[in-house]
N, C-alpha and C. Protein backbone atom coordinates (compact mmCIF):
# COMPACT_ATOMS: atom_id res chain seq x y z
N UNK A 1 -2.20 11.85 10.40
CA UNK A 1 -3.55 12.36 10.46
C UNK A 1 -4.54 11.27 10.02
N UNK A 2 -5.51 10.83 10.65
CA UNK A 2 -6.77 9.88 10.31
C UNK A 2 -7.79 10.88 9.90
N UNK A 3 -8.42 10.28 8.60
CA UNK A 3 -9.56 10.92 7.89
C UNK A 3 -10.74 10.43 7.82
N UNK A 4 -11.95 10.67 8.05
CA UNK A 4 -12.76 9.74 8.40
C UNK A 4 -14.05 10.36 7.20
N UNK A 5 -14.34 9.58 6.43
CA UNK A 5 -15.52 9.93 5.41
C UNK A 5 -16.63 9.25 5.72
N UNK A 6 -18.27 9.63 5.73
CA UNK A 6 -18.82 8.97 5.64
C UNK A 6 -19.56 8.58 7.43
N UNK A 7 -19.03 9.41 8.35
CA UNK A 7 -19.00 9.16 9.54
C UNK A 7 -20.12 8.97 10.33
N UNK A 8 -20.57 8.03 10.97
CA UNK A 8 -21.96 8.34 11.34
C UNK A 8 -22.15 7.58 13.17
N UNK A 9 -23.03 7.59 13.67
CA UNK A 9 -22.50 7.07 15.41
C UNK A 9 -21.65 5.65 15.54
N UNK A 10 -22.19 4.35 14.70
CA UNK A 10 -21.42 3.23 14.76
C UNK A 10 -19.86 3.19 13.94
N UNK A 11 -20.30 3.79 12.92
CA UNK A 11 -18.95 3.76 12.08
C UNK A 11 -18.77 4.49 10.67
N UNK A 12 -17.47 4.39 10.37
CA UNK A 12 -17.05 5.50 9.46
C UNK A 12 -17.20 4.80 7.86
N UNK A 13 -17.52 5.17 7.05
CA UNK A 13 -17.49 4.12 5.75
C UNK A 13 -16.45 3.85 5.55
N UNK A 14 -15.37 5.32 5.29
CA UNK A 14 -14.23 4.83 5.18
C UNK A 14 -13.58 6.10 6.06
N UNK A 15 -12.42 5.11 6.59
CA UNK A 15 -11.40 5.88 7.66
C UNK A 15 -9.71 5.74 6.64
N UNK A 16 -9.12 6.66 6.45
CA UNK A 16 -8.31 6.70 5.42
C UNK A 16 -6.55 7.55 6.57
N UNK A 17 -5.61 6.59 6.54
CA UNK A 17 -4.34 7.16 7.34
C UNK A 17 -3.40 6.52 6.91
N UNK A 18 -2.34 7.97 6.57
CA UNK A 18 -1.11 6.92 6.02
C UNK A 18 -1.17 6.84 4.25
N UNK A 19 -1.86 6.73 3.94
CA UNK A 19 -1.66 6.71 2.68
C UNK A 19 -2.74 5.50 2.08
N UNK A 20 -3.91 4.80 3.47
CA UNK A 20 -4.25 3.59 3.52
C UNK A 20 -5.37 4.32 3.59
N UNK A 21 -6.68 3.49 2.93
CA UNK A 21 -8.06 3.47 2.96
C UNK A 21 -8.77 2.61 3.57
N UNK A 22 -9.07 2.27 4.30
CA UNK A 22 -10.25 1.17 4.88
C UNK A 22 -11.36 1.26 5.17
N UNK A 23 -12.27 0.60 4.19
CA UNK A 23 -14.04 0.54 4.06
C UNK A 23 -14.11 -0.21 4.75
N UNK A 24 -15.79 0.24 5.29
CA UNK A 24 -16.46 -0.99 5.96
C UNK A 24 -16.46 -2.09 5.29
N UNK A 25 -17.39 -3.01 5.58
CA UNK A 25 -17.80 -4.05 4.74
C UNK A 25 -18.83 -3.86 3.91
N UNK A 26 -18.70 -3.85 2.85
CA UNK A 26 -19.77 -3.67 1.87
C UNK A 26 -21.11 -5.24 1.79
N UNK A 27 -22.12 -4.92 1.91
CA UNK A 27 -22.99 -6.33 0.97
C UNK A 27 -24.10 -5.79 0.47
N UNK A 28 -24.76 -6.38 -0.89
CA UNK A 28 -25.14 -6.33 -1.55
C UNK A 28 -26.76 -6.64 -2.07
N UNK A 29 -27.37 -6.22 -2.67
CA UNK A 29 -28.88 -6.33 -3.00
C UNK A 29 -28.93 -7.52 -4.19
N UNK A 30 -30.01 -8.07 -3.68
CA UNK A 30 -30.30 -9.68 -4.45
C UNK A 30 -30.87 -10.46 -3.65
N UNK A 31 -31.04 -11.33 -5.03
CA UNK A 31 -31.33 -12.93 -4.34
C UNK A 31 -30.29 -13.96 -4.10
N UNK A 32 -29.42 -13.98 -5.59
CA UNK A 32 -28.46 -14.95 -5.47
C UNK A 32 -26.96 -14.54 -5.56
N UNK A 33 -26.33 -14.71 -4.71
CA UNK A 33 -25.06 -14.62 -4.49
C UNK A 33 -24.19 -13.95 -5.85
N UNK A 34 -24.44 -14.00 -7.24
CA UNK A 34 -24.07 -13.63 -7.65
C UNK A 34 -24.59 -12.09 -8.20
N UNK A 35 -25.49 -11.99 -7.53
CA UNK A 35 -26.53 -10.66 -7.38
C UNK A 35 -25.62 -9.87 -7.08
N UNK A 36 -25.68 -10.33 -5.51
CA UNK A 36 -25.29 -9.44 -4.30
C UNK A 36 -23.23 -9.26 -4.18
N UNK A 37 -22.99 -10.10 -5.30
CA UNK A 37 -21.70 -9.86 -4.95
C UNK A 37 -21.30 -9.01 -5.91
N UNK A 38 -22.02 -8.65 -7.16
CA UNK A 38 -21.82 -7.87 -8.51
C UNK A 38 -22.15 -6.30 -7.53
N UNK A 39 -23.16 -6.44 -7.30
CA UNK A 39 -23.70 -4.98 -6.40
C UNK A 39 -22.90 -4.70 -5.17
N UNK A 40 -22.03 -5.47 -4.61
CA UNK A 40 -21.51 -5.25 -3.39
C UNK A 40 -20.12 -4.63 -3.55
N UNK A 41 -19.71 -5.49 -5.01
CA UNK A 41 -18.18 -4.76 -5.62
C UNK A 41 -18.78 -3.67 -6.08
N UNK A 42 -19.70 -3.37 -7.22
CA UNK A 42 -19.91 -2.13 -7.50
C UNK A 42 -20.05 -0.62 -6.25
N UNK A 43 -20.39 -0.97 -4.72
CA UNK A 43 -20.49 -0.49 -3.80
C UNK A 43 -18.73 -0.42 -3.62
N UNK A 44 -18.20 -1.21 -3.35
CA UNK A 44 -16.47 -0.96 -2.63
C UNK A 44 -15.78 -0.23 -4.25
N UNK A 45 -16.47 -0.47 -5.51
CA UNK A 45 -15.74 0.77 -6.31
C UNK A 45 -16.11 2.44 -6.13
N UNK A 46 -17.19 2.61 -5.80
CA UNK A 46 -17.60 3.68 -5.02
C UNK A 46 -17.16 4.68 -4.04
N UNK A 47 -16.68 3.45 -3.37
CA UNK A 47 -15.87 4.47 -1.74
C UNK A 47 -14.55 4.19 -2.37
N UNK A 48 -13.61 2.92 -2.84
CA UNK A 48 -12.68 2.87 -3.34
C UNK A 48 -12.21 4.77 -4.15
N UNK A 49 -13.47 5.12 -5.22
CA UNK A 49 -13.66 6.55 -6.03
C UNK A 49 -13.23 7.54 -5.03
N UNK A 50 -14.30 7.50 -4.16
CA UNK A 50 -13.93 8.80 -2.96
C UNK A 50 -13.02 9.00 -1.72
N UNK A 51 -12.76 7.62 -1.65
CA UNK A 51 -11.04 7.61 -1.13
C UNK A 51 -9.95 7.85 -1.72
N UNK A 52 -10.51 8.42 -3.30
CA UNK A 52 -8.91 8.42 -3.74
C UNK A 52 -8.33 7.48 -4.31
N UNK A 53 -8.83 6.44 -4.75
CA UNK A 53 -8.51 4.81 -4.47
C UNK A 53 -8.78 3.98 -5.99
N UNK A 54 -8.70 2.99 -6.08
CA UNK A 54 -9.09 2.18 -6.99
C UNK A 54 -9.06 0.60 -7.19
N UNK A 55 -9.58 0.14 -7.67
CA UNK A 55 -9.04 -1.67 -7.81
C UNK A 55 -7.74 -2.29 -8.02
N UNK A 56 -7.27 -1.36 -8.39
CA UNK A 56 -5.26 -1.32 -8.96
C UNK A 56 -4.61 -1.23 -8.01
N UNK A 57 -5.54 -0.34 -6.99
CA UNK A 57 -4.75 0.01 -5.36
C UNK A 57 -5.11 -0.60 -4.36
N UNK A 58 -5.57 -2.07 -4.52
CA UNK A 58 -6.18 -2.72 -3.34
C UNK A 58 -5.13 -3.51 -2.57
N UNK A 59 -5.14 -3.77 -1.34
CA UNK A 59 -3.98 -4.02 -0.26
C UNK A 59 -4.32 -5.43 -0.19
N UNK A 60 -5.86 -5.76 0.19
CA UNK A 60 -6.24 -6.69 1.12
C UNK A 60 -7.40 -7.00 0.79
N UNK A 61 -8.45 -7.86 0.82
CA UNK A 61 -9.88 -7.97 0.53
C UNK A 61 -9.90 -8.95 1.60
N UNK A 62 -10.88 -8.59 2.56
CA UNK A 62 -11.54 -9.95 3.49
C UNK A 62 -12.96 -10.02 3.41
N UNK A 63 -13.65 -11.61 2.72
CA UNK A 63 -14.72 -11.83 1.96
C UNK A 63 -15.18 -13.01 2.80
N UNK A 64 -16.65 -12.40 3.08
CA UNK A 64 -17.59 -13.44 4.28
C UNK A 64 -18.64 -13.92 3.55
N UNK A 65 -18.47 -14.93 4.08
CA UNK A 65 -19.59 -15.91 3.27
C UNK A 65 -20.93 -16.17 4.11
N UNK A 66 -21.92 -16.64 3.68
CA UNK A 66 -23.21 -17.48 4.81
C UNK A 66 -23.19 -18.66 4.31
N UNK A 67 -22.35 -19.54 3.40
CA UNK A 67 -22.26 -20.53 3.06
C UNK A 67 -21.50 -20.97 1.82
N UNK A 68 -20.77 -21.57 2.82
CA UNK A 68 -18.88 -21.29 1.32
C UNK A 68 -19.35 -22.60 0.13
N UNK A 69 -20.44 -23.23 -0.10
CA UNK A 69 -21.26 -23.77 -1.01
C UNK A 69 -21.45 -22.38 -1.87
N UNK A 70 -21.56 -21.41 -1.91
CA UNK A 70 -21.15 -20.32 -3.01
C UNK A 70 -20.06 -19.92 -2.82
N UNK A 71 -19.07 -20.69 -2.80
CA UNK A 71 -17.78 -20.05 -2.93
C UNK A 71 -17.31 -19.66 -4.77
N UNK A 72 -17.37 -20.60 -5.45
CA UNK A 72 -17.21 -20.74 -6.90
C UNK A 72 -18.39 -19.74 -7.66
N UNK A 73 -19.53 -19.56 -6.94
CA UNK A 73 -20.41 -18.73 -7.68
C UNK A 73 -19.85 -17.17 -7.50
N UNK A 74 -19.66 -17.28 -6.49
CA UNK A 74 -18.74 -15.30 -5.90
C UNK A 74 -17.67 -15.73 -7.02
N UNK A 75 -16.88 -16.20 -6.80
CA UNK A 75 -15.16 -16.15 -7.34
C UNK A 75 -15.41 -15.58 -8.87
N UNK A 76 -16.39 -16.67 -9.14
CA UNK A 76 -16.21 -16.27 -10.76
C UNK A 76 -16.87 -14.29 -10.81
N UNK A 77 -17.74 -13.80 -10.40
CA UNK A 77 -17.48 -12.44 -10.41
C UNK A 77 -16.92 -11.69 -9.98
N UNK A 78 -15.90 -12.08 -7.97
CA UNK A 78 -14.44 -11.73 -8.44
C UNK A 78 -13.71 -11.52 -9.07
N UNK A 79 -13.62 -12.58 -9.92
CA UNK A 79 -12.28 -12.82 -11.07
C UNK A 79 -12.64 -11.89 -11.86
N UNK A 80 -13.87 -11.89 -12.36
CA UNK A 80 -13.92 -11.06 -13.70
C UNK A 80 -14.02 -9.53 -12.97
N UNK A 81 -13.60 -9.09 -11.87
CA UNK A 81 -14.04 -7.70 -11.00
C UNK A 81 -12.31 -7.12 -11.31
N UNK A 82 -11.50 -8.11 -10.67
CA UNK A 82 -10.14 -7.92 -9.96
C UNK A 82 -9.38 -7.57 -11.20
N UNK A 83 -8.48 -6.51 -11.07
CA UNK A 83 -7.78 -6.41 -12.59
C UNK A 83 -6.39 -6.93 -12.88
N UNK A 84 -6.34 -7.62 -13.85
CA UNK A 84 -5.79 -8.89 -14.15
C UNK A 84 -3.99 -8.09 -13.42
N UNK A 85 -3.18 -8.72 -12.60
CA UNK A 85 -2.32 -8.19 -11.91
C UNK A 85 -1.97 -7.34 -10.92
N UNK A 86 -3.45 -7.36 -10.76
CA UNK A 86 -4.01 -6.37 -9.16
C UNK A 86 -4.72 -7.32 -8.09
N UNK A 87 -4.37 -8.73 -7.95
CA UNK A 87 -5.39 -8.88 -7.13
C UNK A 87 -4.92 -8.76 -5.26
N UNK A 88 -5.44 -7.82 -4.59
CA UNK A 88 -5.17 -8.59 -3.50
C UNK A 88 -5.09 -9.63 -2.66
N UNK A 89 -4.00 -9.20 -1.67
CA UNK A 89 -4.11 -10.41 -0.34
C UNK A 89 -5.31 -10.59 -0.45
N UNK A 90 -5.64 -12.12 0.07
CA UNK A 90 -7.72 -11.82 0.39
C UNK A 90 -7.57 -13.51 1.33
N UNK A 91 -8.68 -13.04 2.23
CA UNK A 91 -8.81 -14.49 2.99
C UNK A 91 -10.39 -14.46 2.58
N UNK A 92 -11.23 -15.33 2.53
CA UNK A 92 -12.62 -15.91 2.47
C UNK A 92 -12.87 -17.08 3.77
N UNK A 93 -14.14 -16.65 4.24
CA UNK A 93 -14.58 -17.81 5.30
C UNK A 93 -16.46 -17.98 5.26
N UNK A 94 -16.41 -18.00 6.03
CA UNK A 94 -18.14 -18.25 6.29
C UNK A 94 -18.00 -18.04 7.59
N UNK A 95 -19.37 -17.68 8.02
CA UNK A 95 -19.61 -16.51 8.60
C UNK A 95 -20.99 -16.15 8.86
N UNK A 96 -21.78 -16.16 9.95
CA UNK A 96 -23.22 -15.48 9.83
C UNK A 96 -23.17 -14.25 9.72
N UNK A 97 -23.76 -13.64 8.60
CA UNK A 97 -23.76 -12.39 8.24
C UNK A 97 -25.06 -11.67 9.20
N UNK A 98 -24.92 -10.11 8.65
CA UNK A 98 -26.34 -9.35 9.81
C UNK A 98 -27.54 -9.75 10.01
N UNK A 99 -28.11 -10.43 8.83
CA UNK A 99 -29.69 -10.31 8.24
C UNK A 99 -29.29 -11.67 7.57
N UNK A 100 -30.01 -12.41 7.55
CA UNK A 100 -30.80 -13.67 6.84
C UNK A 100 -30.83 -13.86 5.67
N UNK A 101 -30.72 -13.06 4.94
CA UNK A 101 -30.76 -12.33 2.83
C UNK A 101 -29.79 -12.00 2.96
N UNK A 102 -28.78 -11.78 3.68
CA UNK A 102 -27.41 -11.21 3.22
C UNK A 102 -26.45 -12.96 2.85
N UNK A 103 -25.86 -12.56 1.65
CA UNK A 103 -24.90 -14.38 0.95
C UNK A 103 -23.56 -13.88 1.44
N UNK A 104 -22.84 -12.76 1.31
CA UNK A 104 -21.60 -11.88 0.74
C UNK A 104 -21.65 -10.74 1.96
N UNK A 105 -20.11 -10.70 2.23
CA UNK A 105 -19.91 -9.30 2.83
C UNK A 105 -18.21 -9.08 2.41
N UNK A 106 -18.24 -7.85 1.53
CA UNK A 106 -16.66 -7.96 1.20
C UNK A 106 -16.08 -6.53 1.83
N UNK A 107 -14.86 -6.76 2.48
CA UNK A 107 -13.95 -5.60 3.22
C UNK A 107 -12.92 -5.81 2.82
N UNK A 108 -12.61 -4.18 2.05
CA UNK A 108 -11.41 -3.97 1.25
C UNK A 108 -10.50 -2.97 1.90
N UNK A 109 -9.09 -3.21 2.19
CA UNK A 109 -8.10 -2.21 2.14
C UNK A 109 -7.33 -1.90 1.12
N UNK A 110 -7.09 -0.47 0.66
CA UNK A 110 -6.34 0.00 -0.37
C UNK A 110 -5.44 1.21 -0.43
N UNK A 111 -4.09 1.26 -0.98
CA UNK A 111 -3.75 2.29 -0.76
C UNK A 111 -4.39 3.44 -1.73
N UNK A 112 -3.88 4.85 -1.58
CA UNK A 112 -4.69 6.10 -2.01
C UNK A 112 -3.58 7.25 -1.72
């Protein structure tokens, strides 16, 4: 059975099957990268909540950049996000994001 929360004409926030959760991509409000990536995790703990889910239960994280020159500025509020023996798989790249002000776009899978 696929569960779909959050559903709206383009897409579902989170679509949940199997025992698996998958959010959109979350990004975040700010100026500087470490703004928008504090607010963007606080957003994927959110749906992570209403999926059932949590940071303990993360599968996968795929994290987009607009310029991997903030790569070290994200990581370090990663690190301090991820709980120490939970971190997921995760790939990072760069990436033109939607909008021009967007630094960060993070997409998490987790089980639930």
């Amino acid at each position: 059975m696929i569960e779909r929360i959050d559903t709206g004409t383009r897409m579902s926030k989170i679509v949940k099957h199997n025992g698996v959760a998958y959010l959109c991509g979350q990004v975040g409000d700010g100026e500087a990268v470490t703004e928008q990536t504090r607010d963007c995790l606080a957003r994927v703990d959110a749906l992570l909540a209403k999926a059932g889910s949590s940071r303990e239960q993360m599968l996968q994280a795929i994290i987009w950049l607009a310029d991997m020159d903030d790569f070290a500025e994200m990581n370090a509020v990663w690190d301090a996000w991820v709980p120490e023996g939970h971190a997921p798989a995760r790939a990072c790249g760069e990436a033109k994001l939607a909008r021009p002000a967007l630094k960060v776009e993070i997409i998490v899978t987790a089980a639930c």
